[in-house]
C-alpha atoms as a PDB file:
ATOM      1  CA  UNK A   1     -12.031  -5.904  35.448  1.00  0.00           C
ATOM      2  CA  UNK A   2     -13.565  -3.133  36.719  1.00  0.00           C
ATOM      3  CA  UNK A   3     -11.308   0.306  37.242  1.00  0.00           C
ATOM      4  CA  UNK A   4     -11.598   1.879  40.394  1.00  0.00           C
ATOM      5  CA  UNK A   5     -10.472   5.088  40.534  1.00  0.00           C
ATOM      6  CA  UNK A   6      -8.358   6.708  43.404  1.00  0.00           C
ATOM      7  CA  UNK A   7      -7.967  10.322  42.356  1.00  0.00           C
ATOM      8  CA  UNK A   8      -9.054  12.220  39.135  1.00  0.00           C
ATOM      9  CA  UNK A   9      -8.108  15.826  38.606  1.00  0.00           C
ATOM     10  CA  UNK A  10      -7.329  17.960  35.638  1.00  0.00           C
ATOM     11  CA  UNK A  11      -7.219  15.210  33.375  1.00  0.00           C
ATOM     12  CA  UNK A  12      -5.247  13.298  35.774  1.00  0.00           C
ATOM     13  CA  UNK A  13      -6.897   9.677  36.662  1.00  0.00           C
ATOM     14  CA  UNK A  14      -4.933   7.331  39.068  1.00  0.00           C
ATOM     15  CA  UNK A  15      -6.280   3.737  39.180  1.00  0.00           C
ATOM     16  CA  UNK A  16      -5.984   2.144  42.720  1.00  0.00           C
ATOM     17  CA  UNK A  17      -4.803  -1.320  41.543  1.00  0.00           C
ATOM     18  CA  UNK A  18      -1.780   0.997  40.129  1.00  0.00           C
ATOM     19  CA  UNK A  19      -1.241   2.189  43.305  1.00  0.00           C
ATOM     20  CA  UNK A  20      -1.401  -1.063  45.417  1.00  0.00           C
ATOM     21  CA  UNK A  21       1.111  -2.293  43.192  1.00  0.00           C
ATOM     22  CA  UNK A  22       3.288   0.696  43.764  1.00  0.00           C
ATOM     23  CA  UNK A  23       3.207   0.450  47.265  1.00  0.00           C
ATOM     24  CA  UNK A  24       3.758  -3.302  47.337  1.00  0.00           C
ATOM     25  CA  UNK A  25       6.983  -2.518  45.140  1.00  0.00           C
ATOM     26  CA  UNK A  26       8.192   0.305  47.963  1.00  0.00           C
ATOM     27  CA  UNK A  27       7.544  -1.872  50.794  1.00  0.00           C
ATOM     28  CA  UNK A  28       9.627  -4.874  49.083  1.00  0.00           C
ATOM     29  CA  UNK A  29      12.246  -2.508  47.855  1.00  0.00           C
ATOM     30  CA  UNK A  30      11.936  -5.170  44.848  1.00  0.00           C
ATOM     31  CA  UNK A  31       9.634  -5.929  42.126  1.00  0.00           C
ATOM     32  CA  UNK A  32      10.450  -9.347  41.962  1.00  0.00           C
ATOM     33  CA  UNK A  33       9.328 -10.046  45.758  1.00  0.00           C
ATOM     34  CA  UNK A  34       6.280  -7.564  45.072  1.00  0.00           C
ATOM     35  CA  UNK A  35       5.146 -10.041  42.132  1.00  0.00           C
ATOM     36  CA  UNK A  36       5.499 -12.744  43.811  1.00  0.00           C
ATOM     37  CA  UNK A  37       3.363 -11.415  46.702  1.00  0.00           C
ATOM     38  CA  UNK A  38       0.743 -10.123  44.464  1.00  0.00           C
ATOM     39  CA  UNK A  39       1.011 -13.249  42.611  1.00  0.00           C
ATOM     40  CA  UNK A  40       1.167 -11.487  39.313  1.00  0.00           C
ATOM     41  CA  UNK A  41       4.472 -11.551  36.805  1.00  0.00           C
ATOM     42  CA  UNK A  42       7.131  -9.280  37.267  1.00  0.00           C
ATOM     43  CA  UNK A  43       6.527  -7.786  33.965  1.00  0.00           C
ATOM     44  CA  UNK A  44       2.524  -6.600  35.024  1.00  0.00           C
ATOM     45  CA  UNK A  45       4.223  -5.449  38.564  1.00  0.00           C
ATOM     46  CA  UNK A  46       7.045  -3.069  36.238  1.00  0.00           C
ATOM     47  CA  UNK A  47       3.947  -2.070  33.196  1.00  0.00           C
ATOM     48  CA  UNK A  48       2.057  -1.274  36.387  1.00  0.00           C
ATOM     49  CA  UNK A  49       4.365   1.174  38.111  1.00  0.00           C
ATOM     50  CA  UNK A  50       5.716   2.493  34.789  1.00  0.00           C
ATOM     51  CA  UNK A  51       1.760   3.072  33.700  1.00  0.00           C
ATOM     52  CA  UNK A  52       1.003   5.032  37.336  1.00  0.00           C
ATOM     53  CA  UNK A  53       4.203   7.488  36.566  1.00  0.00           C
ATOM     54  CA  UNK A  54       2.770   7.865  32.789  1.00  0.00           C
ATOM     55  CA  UNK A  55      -0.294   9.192  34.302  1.00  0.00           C
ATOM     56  CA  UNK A  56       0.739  11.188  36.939  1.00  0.00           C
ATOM     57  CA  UNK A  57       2.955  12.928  35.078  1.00  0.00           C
ATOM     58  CA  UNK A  58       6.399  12.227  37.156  1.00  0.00           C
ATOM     59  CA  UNK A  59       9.382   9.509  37.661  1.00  0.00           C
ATOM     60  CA  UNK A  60       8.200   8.239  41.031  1.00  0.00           C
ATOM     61  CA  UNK A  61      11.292   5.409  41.429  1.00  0.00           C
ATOM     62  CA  UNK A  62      14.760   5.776  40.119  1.00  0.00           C
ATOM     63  CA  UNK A  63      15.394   1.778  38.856  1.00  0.00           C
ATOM     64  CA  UNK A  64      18.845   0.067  38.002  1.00  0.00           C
ATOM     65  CA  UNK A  65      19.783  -3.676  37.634  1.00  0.00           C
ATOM     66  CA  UNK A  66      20.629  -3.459  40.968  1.00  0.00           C
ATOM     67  CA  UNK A  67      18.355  -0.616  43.156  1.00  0.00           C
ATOM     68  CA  UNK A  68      15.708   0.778  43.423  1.00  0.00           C
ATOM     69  CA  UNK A  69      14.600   4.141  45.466  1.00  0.00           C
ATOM     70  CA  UNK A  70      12.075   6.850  45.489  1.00  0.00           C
ATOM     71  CA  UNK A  71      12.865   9.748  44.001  1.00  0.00           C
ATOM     72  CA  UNK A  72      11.608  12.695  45.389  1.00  0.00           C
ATOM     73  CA  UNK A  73       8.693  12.906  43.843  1.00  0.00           C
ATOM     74  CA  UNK A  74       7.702   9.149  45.305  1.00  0.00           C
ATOM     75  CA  UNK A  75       8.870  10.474  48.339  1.00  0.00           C
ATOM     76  CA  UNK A  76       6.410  13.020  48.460  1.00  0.00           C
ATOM     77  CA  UNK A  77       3.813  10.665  47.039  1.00  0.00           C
ATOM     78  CA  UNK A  78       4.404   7.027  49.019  1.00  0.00           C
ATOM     79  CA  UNK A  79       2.849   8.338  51.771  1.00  0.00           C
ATOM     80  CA  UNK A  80      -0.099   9.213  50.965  1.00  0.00           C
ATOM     81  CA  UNK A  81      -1.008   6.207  48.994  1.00  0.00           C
ATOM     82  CA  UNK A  82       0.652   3.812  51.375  1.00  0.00           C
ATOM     83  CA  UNK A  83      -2.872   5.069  53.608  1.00  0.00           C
ATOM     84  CA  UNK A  84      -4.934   4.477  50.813  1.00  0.00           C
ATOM     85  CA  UNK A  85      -4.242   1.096  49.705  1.00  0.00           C
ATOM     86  CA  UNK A  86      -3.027  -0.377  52.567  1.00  0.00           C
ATOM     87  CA  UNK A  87      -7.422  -1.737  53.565  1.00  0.00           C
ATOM     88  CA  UNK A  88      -6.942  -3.512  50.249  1.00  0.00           C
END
């Protein structure tokens, strides 16, 4: 698969299939009903999100058992990636 890259600076390269899936997760409020809509496992949606904060640099959700919200960093970011990958 080819990467296609969203943003690169300092160092810093986000991937937008890493993004899709984050906003997928944030629309859902759930990775389970994000997998399923991506039709990819759970675990791929979770690596996927947890890969996008490892490269940015920041916790962008705050995840228990039982929730799941933005911190305030994803806060800050959601928006502006919710623009980008919403064509695809």
């Amino acid at each position: 698969m080819n990467t296609i890259v969203l943003y690169r600076n300092n160092g810093v390269t986000v991937e937008i299939e890493l993004t899709r899936i984050f906003v997928k997760v944030v629309q859902n409020n759930s990775f389970s009903r994000a997998a399923d809509i991506l039709k990819m496992p759970k675990s791929t949606v979770s690596k996927a999100v947890t890969r996008l904060e490892r490269e940015t640099g920041t916790k962008l959700l705050m995840r228990t058992t039982r929730s799941l919200t933005l911190t305030a960093a994803g806060r800050g970011f959601f928006p502006c990636l919710q623009g980008c990958a919403a064509p695809l």
